[in-house]
N, C-alpha and C. Protein backbone atom coordinates (compact mmCIF):
# COMPACT_ATOMS: atom_id res chain seq x y z
N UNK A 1 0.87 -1.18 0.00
CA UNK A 1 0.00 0.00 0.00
C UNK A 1 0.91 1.24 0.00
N UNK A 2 0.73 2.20 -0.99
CA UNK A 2 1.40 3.28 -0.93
C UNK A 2 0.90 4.30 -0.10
N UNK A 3 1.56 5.54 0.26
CA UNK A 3 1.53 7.05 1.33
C UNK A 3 0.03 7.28 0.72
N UNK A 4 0.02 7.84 -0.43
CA UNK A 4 -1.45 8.27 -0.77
C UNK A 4 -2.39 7.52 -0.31
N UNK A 5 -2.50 5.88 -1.14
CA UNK A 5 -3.85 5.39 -0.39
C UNK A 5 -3.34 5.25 1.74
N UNK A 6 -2.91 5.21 1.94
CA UNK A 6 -2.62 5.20 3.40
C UNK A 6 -3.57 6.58 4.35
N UNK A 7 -2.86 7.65 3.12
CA UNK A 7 -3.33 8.56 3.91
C UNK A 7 -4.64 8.52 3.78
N UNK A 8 -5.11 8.23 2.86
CA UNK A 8 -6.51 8.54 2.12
C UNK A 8 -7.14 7.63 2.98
N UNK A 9 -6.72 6.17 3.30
CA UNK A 9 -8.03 5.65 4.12
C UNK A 9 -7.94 5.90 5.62
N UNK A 10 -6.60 7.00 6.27
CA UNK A 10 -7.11 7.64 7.42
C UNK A 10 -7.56 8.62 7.32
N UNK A 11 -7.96 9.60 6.17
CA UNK A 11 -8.80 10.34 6.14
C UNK A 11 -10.36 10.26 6.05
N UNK A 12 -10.44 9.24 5.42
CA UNK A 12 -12.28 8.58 5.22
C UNK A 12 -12.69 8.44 6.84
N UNK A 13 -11.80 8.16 7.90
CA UNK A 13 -12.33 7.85 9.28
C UNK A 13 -12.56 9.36 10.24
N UNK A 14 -12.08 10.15 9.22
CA UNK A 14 -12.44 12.10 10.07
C UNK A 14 -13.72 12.11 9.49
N UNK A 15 -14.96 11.82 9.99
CA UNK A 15 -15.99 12.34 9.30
C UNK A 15 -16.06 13.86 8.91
N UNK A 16 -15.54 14.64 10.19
CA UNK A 16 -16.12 16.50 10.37
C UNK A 16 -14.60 16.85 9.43
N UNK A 17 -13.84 16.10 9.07
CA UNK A 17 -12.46 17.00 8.51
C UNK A 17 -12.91 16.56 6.93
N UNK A 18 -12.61 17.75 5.80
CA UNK A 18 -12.47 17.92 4.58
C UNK A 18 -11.43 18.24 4.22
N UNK A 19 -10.43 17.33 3.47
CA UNK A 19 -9.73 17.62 2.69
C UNK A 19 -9.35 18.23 1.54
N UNK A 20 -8.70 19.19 1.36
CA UNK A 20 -9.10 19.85 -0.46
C UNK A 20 -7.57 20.58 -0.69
N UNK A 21 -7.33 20.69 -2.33
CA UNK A 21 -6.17 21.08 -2.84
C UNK A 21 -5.07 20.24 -2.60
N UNK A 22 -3.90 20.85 -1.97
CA UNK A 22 -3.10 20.27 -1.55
C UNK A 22 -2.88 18.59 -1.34
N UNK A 23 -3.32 19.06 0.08
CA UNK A 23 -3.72 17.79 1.13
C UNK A 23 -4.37 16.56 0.08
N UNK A 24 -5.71 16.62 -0.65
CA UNK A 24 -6.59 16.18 -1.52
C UNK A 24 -6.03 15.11 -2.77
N UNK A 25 -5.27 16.34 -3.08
CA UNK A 25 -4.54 15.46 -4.68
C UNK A 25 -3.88 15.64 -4.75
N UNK A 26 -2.23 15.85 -3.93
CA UNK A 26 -1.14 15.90 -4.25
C UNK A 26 -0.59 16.73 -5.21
N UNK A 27 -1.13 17.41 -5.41
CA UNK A 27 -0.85 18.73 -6.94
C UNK A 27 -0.65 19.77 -6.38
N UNK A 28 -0.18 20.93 -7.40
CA UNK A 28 0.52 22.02 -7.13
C UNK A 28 -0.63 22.79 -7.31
N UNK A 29 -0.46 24.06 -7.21
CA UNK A 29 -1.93 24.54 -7.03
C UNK A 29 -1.42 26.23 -6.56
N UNK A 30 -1.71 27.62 -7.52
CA UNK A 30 -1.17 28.49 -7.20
C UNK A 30 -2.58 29.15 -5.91
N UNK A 31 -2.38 30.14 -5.39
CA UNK A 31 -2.67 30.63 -4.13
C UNK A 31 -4.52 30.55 -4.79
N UNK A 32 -4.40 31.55 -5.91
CA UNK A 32 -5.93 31.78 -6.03
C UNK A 32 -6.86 30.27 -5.64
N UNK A 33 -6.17 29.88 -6.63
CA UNK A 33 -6.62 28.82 -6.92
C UNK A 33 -7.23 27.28 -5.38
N UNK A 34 -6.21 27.53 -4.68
CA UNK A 34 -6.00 27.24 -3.39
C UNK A 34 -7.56 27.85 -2.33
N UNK A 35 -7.69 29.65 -2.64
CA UNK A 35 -8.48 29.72 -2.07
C UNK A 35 -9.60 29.77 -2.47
N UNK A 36 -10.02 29.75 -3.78
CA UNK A 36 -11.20 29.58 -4.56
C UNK A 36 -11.83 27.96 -4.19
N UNK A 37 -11.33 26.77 -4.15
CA UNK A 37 -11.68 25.83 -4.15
C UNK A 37 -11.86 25.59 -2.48
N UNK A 38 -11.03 26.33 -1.48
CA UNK A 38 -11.63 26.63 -0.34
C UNK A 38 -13.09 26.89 0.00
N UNK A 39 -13.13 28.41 -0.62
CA UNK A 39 -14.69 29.03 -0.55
C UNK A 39 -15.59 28.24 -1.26
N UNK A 40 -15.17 27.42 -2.44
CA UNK A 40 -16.53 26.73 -2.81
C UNK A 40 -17.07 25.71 -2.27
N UNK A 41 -16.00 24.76 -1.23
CA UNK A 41 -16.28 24.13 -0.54
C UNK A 41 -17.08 24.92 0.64
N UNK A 42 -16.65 25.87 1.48
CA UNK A 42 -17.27 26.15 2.62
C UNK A 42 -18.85 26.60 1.80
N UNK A 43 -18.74 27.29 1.22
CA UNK A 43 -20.50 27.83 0.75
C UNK A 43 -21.32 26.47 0.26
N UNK A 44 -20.73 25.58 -0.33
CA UNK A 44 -21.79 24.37 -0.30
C UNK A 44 -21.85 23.49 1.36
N UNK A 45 -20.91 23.85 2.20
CA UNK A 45 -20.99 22.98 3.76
C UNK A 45 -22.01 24.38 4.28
N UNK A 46 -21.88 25.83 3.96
CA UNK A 46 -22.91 26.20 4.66
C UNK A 46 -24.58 26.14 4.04
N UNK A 47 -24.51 25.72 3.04
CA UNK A 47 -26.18 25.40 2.19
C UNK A 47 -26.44 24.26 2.90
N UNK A 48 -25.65 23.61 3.09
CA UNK A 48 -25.96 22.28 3.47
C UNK A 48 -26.55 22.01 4.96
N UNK A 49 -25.94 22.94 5.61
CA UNK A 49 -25.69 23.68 6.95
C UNK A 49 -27.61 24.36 6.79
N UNK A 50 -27.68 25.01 6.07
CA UNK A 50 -28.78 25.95 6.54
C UNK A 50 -30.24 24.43 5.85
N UNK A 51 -29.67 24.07 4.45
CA UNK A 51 -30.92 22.77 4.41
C UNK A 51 -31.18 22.07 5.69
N UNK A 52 -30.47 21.79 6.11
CA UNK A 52 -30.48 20.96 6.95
C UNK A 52 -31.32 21.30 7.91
N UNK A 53 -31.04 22.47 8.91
CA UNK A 53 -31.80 23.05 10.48
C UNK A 53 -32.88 23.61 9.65
């Protein structure tokens, strides 16, 4: 078993932790880019957030 899948199946056991960019896929990734895929994650966890209650 290689580092990636290793890490990857102790990440499936963080339910509340999201991984993204970096961490995610091992790729390079300039800043915007870094925080754009940030915010699109948090604005679909807060829709999800407000469907929900």
């Amino acid at each position: 078993m290689n580092t990636k899948t290793q890490y990857h199946d102790l990440a499936m056991q963080l339910k509340s932790t999201h991984f993204i960019v970096r961490l995610a896929t091992y790729r390079y990734y300039n800043m915007d880019q870094l925080v754009a895929q940030a915010l699109t994650l948090f604005k679909k966890m807060l829709n999800k957030e407000l469907l929900v209650n």
